[in-house]
Protein backbone atom coordinates (compact mmCIF):
# COMPACT_ATOMS: atom_id res chain seq x y z
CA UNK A 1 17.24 -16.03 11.24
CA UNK A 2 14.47 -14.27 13.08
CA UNK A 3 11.88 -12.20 11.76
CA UNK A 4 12.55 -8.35 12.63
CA UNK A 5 8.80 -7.00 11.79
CA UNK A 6 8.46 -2.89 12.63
CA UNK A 7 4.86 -1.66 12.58
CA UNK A 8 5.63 1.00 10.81
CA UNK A 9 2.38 3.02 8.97
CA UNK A 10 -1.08 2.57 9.31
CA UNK A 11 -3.45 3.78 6.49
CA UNK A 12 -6.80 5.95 7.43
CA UNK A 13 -9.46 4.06 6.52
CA UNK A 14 -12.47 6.01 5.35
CA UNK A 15 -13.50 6.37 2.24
CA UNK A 16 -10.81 7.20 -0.67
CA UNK A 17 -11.68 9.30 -3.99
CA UNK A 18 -10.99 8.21 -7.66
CA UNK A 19 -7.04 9.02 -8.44
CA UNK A 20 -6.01 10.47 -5.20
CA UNK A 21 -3.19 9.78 -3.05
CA UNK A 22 -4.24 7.32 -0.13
CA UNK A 23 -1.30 9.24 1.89
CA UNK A 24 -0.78 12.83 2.57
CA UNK A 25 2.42 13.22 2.27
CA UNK A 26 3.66 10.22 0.58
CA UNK A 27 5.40 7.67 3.25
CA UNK A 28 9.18 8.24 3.16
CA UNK A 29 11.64 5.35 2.66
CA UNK A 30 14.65 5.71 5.31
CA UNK A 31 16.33 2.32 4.40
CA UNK A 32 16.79 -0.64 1.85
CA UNK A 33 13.88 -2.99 2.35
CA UNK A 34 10.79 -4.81 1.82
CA UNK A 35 7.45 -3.46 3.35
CA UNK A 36 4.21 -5.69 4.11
CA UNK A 37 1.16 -4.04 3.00
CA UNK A 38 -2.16 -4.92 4.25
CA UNK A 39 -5.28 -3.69 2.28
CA UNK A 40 -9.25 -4.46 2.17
CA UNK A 41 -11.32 -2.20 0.43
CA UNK A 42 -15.31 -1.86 0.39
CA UNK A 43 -16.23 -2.73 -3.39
CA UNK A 44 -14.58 -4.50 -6.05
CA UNK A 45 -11.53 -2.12 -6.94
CA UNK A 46 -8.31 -2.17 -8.58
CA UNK A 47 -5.42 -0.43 -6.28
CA UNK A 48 -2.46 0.94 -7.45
CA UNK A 49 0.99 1.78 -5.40
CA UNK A 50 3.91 4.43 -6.22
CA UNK A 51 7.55 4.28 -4.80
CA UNK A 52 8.73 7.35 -6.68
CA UNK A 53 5.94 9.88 -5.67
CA UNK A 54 3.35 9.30 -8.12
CA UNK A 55 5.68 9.89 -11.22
CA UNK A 56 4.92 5.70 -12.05
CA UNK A 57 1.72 3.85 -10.68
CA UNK A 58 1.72 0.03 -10.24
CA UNK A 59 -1.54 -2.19 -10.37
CA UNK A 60 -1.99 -4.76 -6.99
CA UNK A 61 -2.98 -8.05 -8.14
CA UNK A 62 -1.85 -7.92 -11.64
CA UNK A 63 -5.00 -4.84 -12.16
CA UNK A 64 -7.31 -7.43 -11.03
CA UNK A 65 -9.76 -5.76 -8.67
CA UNK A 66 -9.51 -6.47 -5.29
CA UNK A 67 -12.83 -8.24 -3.90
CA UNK A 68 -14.89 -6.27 -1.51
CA UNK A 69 -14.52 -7.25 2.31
CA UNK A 70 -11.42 -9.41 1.36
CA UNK A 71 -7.97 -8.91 3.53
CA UNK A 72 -5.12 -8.51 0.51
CA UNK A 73 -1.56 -8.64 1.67
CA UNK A 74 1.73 -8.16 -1.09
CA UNK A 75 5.34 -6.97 -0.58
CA UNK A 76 6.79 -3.80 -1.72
CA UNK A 77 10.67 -3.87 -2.12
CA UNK A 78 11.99 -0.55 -1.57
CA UNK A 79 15.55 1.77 -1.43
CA UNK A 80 15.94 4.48 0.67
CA UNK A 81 14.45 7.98 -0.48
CA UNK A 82 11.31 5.87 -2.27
CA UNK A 83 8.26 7.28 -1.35
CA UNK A 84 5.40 4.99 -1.50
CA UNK A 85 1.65 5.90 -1.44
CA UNK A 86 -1.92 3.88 -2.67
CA UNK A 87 -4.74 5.10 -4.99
CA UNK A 88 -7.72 3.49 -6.81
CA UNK A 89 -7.86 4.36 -10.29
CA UNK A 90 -11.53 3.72 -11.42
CA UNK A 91 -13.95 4.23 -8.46
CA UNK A 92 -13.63 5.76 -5.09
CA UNK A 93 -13.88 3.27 -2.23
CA UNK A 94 -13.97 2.98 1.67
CA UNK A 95 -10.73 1.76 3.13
CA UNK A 96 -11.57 -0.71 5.37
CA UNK A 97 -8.07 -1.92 6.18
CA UNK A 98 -4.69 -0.10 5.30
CA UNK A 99 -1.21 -1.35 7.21
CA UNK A 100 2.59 -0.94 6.46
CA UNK A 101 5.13 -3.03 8.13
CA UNK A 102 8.63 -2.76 8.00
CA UNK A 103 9.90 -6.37 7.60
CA UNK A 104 14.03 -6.20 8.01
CA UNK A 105 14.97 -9.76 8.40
CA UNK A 106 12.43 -12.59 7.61
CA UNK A 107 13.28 -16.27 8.03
């Protein structure tokens, strides 16, 4: 089966403040899915993701932080109507990398 892979959202990257949302609004789901997320921040962080507009956070990596300068990539399976967004719960940070692909078909 080929891969279908929609470049979908790309995350400013700048520099992110303690507990707020990465995403302004949060990224609306259209369709049943997964989503492959792309992140590297600029000091050791822990990153969290919502798909229900911030009513439930997630850690990335278990709530390991993610290493500074380091390219981090996980999968997010979604419905439609989620709404997913990022945040850093501790410190703020610099984005240095933020991407969202839609992946429909992977083989």
């Amino acid at each position: 089966m080929p891969k279908s892979i929609q470049i979908a959202k790309d995350i400013s990257t700048g520099a992110k403040a303690q507990n707020t949302p990465w995403l302004d609004p949060d990224h609306y789901i259209d369709d049943l899915g997964k989503w492959r997320c792309n992140l590297a921040v600029s000091v050791d962080a822990r990153v969290q993701y919502t798909i229900n507009g911030g009513t439930t956070w997630l850690f990335i990596n278990d709530g390991v932080n993610l290493k500074a300068n380091c390219s981090y990539g996980f999968d997010i399976y979604v419905r439609a109507g989620d709404q997913i967004n990022f945040r850093t719960p501790d410190i703020g940070v610099t984005l240095l990398l933020g991407r969202m692909d839609s992946i429909k078909d992977e083989g």
